[in-house]
Protein backbone atom coordinates (compact mmCIF):
# COMPACT_ATOMS: atom_id res chain seq x y z
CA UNK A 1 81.56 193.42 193.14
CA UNK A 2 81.94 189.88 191.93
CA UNK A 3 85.68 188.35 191.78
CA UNK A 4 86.18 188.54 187.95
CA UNK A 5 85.48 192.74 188.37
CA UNK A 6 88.23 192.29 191.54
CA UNK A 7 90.96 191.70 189.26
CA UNK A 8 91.27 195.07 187.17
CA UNK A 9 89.29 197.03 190.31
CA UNK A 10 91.44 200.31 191.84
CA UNK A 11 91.90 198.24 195.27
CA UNK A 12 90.48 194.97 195.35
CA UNK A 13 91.60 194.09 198.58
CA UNK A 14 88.99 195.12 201.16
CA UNK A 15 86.29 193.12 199.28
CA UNK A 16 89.13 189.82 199.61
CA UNK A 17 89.32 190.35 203.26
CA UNK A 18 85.69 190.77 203.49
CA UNK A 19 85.60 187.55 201.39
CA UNK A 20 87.83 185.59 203.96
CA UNK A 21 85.76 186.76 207.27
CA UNK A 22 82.31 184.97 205.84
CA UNK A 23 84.27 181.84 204.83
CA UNK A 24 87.52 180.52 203.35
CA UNK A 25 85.80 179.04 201.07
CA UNK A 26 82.00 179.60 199.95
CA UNK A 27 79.48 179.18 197.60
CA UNK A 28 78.13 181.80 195.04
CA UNK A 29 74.92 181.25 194.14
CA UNK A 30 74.84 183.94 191.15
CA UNK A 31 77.89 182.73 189.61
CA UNK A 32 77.43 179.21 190.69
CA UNK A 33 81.04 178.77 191.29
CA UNK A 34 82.73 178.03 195.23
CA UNK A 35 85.12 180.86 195.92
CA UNK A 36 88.62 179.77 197.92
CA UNK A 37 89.64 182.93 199.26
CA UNK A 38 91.68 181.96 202.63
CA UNK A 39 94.94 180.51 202.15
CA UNK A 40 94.46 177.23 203.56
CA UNK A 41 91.90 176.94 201.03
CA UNK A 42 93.61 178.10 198.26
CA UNK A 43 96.87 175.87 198.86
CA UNK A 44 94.62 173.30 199.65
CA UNK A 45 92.85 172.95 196.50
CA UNK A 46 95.47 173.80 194.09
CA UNK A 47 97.04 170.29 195.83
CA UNK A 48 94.64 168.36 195.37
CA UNK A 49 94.57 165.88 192.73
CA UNK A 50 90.83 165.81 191.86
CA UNK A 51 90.84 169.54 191.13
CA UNK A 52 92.44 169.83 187.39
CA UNK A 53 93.22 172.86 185.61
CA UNK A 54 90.64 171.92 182.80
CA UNK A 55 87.27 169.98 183.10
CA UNK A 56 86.99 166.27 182.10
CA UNK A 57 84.62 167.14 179.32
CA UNK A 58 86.54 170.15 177.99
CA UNK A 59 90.18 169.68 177.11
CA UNK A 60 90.24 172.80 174.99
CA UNK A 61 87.58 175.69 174.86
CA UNK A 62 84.93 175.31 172.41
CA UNK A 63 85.38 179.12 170.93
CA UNK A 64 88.87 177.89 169.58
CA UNK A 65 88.93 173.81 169.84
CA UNK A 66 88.80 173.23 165.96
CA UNK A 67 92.02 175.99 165.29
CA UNK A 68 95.90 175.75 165.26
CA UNK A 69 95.75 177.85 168.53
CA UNK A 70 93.31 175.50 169.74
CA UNK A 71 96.00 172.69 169.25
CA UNK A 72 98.60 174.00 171.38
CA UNK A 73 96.58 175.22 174.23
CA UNK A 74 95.48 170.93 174.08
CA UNK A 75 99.73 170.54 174.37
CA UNK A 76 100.59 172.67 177.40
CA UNK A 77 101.50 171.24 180.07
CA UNK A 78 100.03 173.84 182.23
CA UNK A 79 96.73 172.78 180.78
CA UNK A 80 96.75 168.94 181.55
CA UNK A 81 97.23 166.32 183.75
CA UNK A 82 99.08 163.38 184.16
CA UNK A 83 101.92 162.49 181.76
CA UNK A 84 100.85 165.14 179.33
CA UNK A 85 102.00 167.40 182.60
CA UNK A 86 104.46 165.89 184.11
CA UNK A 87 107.17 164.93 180.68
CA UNK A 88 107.15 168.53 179.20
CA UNK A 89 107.86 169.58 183.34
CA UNK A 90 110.44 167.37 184.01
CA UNK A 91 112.12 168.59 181.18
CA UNK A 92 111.54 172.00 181.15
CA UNK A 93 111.57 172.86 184.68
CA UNK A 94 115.16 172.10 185.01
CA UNK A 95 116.37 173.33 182.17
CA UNK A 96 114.53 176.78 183.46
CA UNK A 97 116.71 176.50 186.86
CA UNK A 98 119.81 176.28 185.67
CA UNK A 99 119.50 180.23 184.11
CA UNK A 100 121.58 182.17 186.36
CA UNK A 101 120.80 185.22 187.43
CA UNK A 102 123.63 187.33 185.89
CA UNK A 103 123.13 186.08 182.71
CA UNK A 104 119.58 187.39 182.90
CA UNK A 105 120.91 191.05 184.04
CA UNK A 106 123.27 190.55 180.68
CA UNK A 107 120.60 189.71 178.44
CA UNK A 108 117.91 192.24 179.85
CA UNK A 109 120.64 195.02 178.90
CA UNK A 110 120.96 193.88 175.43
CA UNK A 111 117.51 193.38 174.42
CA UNK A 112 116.65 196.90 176.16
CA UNK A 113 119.63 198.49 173.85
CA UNK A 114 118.12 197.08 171.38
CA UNK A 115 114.44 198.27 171.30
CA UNK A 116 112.96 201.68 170.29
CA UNK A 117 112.32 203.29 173.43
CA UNK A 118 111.48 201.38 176.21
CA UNK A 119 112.01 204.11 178.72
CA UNK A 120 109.67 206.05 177.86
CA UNK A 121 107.26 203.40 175.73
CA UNK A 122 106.48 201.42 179.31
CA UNK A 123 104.03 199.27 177.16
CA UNK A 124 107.21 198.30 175.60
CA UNK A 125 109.20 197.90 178.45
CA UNK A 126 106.21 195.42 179.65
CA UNK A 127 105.20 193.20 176.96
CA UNK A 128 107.99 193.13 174.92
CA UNK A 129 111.28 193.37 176.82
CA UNK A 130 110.20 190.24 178.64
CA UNK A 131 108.97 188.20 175.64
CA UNK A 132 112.41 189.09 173.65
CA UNK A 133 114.46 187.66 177.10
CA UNK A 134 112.72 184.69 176.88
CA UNK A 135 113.70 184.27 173.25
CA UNK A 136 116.88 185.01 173.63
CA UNK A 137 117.23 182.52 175.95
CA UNK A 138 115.76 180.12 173.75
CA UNK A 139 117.77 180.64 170.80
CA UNK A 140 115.63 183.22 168.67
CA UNK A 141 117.65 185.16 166.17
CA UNK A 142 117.57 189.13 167.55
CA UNK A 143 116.13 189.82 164.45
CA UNK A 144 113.27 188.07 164.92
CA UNK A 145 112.61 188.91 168.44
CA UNK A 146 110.19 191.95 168.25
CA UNK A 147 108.32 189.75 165.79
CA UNK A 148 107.97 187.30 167.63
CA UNK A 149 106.51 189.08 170.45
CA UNK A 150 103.81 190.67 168.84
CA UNK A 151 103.11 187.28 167.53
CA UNK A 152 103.06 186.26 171.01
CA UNK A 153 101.14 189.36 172.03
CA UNK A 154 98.35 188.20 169.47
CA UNK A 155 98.18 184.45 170.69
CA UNK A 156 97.80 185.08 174.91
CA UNK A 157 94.26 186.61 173.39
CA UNK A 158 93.42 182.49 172.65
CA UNK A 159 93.29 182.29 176.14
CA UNK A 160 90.84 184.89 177.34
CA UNK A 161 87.21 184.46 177.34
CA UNK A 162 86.70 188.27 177.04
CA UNK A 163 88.44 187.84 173.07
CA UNK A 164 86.48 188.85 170.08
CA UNK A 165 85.99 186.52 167.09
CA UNK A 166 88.82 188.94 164.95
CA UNK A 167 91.11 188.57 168.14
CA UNK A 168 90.87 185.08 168.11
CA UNK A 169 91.64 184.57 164.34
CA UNK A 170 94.57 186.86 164.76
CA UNK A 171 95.63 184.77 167.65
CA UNK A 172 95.16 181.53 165.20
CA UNK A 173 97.49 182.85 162.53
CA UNK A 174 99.93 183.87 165.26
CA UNK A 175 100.03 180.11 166.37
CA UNK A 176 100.39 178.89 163.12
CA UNK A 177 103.73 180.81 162.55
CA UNK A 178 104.74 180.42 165.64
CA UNK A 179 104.63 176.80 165.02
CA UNK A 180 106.64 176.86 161.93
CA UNK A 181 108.90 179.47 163.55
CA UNK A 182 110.02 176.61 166.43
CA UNK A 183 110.01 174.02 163.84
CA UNK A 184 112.45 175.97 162.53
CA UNK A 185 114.36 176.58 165.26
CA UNK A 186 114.58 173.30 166.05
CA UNK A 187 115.76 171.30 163.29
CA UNK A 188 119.16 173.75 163.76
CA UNK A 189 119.60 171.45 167.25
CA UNK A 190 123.85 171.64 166.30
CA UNK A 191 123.81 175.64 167.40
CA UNK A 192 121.58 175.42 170.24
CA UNK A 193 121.47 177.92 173.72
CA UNK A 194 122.25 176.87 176.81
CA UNK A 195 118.83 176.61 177.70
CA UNK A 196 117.53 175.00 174.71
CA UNK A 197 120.17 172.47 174.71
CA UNK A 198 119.62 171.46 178.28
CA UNK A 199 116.14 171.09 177.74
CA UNK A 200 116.59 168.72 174.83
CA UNK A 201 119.28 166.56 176.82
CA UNK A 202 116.48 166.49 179.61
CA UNK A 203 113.62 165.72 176.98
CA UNK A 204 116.21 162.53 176.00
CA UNK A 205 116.75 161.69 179.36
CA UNK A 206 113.26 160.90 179.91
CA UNK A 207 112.39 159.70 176.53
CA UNK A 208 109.63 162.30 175.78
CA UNK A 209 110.23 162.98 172.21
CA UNK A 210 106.99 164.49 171.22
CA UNK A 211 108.59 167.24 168.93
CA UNK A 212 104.75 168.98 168.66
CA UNK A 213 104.38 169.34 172.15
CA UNK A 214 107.97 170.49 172.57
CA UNK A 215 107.25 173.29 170.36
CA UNK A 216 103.76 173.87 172.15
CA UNK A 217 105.23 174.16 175.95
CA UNK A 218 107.83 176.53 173.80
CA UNK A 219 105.41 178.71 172.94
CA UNK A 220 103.82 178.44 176.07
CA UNK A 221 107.09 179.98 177.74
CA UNK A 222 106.77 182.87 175.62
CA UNK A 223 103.00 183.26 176.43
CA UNK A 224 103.01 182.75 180.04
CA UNK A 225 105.95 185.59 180.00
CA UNK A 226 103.88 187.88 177.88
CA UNK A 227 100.91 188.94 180.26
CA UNK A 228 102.29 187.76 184.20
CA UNK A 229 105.54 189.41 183.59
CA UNK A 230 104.22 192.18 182.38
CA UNK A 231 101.66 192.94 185.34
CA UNK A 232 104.97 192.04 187.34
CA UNK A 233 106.93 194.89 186.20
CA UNK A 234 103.87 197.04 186.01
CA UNK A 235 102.24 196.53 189.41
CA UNK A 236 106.20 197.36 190.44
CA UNK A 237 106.08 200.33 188.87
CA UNK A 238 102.56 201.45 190.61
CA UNK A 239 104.47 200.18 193.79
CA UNK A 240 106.70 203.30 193.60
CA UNK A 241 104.79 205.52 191.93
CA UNK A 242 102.45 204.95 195.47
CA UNK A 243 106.23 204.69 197.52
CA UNK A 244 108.72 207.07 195.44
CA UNK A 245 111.05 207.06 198.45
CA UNK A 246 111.25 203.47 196.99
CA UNK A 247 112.68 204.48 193.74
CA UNK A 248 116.26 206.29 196.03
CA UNK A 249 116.35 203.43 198.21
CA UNK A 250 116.70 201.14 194.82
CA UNK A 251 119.01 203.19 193.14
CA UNK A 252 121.34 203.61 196.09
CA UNK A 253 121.23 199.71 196.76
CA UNK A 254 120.35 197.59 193.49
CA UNK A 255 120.02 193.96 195.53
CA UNK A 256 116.59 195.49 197.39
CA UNK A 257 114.88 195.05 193.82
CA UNK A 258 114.91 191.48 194.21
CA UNK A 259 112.86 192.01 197.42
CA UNK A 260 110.71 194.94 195.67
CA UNK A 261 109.44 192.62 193.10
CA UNK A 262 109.05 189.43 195.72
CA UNK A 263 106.38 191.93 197.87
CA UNK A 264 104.30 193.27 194.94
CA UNK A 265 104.00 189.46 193.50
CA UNK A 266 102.17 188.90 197.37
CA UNK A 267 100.97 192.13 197.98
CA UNK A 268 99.65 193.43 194.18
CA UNK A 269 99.68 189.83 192.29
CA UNK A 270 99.59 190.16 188.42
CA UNK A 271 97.55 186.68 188.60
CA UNK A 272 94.75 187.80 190.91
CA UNK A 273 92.87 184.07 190.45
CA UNK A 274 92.59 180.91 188.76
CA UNK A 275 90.06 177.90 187.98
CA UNK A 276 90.19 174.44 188.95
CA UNK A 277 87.32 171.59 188.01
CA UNK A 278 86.54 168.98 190.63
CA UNK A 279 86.95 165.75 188.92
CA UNK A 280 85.15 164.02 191.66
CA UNK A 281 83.80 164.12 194.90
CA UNK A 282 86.58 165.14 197.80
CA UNK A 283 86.85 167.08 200.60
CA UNK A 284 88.34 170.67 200.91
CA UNK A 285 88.31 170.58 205.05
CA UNK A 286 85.03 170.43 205.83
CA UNK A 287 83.40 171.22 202.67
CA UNK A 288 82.21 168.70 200.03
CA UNK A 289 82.79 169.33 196.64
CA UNK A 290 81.03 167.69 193.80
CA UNK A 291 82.53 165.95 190.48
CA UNK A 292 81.71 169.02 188.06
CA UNK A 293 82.16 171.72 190.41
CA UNK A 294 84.14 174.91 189.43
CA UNK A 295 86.33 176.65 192.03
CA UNK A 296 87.70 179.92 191.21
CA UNK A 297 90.88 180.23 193.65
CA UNK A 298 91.64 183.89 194.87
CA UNK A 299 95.14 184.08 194.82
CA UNK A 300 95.54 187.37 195.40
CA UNK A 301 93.16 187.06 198.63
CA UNK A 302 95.46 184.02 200.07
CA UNK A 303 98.39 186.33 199.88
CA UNK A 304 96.85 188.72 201.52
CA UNK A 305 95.69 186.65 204.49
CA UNK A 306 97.13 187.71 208.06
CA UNK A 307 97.20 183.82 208.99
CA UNK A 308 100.33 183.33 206.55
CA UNK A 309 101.34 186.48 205.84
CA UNK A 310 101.27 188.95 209.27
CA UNK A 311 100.57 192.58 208.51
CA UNK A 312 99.21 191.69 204.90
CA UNK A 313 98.37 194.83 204.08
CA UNK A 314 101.33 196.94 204.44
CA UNK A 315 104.08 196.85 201.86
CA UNK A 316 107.52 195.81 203.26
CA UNK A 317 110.71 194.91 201.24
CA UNK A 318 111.88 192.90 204.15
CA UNK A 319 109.11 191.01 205.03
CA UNK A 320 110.51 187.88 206.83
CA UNK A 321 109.07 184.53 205.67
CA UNK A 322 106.84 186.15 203.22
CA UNK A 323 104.35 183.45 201.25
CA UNK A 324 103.08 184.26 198.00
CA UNK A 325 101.12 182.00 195.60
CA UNK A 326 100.62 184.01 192.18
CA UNK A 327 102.51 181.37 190.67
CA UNK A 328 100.29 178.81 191.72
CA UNK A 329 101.07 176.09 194.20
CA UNK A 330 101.16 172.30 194.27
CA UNK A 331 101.81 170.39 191.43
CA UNK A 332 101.36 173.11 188.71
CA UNK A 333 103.09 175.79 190.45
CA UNK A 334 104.78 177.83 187.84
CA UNK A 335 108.12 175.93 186.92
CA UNK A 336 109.60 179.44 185.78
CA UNK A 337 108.67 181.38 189.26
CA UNK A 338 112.39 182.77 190.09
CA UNK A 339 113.19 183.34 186.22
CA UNK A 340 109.83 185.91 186.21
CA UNK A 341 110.85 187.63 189.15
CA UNK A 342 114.63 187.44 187.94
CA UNK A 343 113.33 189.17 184.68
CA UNK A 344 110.57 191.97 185.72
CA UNK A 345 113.56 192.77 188.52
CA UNK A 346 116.47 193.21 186.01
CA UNK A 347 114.22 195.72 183.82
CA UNK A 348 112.61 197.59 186.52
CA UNK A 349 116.68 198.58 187.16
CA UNK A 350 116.44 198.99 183.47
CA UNK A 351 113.71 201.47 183.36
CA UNK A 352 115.39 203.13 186.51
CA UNK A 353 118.73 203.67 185.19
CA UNK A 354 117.06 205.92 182.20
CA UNK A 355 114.64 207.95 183.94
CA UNK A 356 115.05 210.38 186.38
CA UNK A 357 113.87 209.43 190.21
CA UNK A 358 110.87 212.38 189.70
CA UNK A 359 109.11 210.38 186.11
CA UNK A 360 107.76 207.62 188.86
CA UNK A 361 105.05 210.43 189.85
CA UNK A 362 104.25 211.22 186.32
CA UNK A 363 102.67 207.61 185.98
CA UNK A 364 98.96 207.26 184.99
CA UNK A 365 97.22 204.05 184.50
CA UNK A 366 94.27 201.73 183.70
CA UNK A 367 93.95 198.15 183.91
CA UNK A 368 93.95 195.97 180.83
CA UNK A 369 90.20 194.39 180.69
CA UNK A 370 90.59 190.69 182.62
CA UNK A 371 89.11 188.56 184.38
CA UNK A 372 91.86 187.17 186.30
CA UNK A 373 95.40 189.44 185.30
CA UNK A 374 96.34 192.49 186.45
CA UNK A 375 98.23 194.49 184.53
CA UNK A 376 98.43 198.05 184.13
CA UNK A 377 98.18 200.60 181.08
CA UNK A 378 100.26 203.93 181.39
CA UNK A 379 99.12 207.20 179.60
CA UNK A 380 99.72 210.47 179.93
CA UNK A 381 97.21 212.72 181.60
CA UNK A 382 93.74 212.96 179.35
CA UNK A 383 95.43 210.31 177.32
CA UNK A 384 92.81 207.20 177.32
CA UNK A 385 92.68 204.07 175.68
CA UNK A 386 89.65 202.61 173.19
């Protein structure tokens, strides 16, 4: 098993442990990569400056550099450094925080009333409940919202490496309208959300007023939504398919599924790694890591490790000073952390309040092909996927 077959693998988690007993952090000679797979390593090189989220020479990958898609993966902030990180973050971050959590519960019922089926239709429930909260929030008309995710649906395949040249095109035209779709949106400031008016106060208060990158980081909301949340809410529901005493326990006291969705971000992370690119030589404790070097970071493995988190591999609600990092950590820890686990908690009690407690066993699943999410498909029995 390498790491990249980890991700979507039935139970990863034995070969992570094994992983963590030869070294917190190793070299692979076959994929020529150093894997972090202890904690310490893992926090440690997600803080450290000369390991960036991209490489020096690479900005934007090559397969879609010269497209529109191309051009806002260059504008994220989650794929940069420096100011081009920090402006869009101090922006966005705190217009992210001050969503409270009821008005999440509020929206998540409305958009739910609103789709087709998403009781039954879990890829529904999944992909697009989430997208259409985030829209919601940002000001996108409810008509548009099921539009919109598709659209967003069709540009998260930009940034996998396992996308096929007609994926990619589709995920070109889907950033293109996108684009105009926030341009849009935008230049009707005057009726403004609460969230999208607090982030343009905090984009004046800082004088970043690069209206392109805006709309990128925008889109990037939507996008980072689309596949996380949805292995969030997924991974929950294999959580009590595997637990169905779960499923009473929620029903009879709402507030646990706050702490349901907290443990399955550590135990069964929907982000099971990431990349950084040494910038130049520095030390990861008593390693030495060149300028060019690639680290793949297990996050899954570092929540999994009994030096942070005791007991690791047992599943408990009330796990006391639990420590997760499938948002990331460090300076690019994911600025909308609380409002994921806010949302894939609000339509898990969804789901729950229109299915009877005996469905959960029903469930059958695959995971989507990754290298790094993990997110399950449902089917029916002998129901399989192309």
């Amino acid at each position: 098993m390498t790491p990249f077959d980890a991700a979507t693998h039935a139970d990863p988690y034995d070969y992570y442990s094994r992983l963590r007993q030869q070294n917190g952090l190793l070299f692979d000679e076959d994929l020529r990569v150093w894997i972090a797979s202890s904690a310490n390593a893992v926090e440690a090189i997600l803080g450290h400056p000369d390991c960036r989220v991209r490489p020096l020479n690479e900005a934007v990958p090559p397969a879609i550099a010269q497209s529109s898609a191309g051009v806002i993966f260059g504008r994220l902030m989650r794929m940069n450094e420096g100011p081009q990180h920090l402006c869009p973050r101090q922006a966005i971050e705190p217009a992210l925080n001050s969503i409270g959590t009821e008005n999440i519960a509020d929206v998540v019922s409305h958009v739910a009333e609103a789709l087709d089926n998403p009781g039954e239709n879990l890829d529904e429930l999944m992909f697009t409940l989430p997208v259409c909260v985030i829209a919601t929030l940002i000001g996108i008309p409810s008509s548009q919202q099921q539009d919109v995710a598709k659209l967003t649906r069709d540009f998260v395949a930009c940034l996998s490496p396992l996308s096929n040249d007609i994926q990619l095109g589709i995920a070109n035209d889907a950033a293109t309208r996108l684009s105009q779709l926030f341009s849009e949106l935008l230049g009707n400031a005057d009726e403004a959300t609460h969230f999208l008016s607090h982030l343009l106060s905090g984009c004046e208060a800082i004088g970043w007023i690069d209206q392109k990158a805006l709309i990128a980081n925008l889109i990037g909301l939507l996008s980072q939504t689309c596949e996380a949340t949805a292995g969030l809410i997924g991974n929950t529901l294999v959580a009590l398919h595997r637990q169905p005493e779960l499923v009473e326990d929620i029903r009879a006291t709402p507030l646990l599924v706050a702490d349901l969705v907290a443990e399955v971000a550590r135990y069964d992370s929907p982000v099971q790694n990431t990349r950084r690119f040494v910038a130049k030589r520095c030390m990861i404790g008593d390693t030495v890591l060149e300028a060019g070097d690639t680290v793949l970071v297990l996050l899954a493995s570092a929540n999994r490790d009994p030096f942070v988190n005791p007991n690791p591999d047992s599943f408990l609600l009330k796990r006391t000073q639990r420590r997760t990092v499938s948002f990331g950590a460090g300076r690019h820890k994911c600025p909308g952390q609380q409002l994921a686990l806010a949302i894939a908690a609000e339509t898990i009690l969804a789901w729950l309040r229109r299915k009877p407690a005996s469905s959960i066993r029903s469930l059958r699943w695959r995971y989507l092909a990754s290298l790094n999410g993990r997110i399950p498909l449902f089917h029916r029995d002998r129901e399989t996927y192309e």
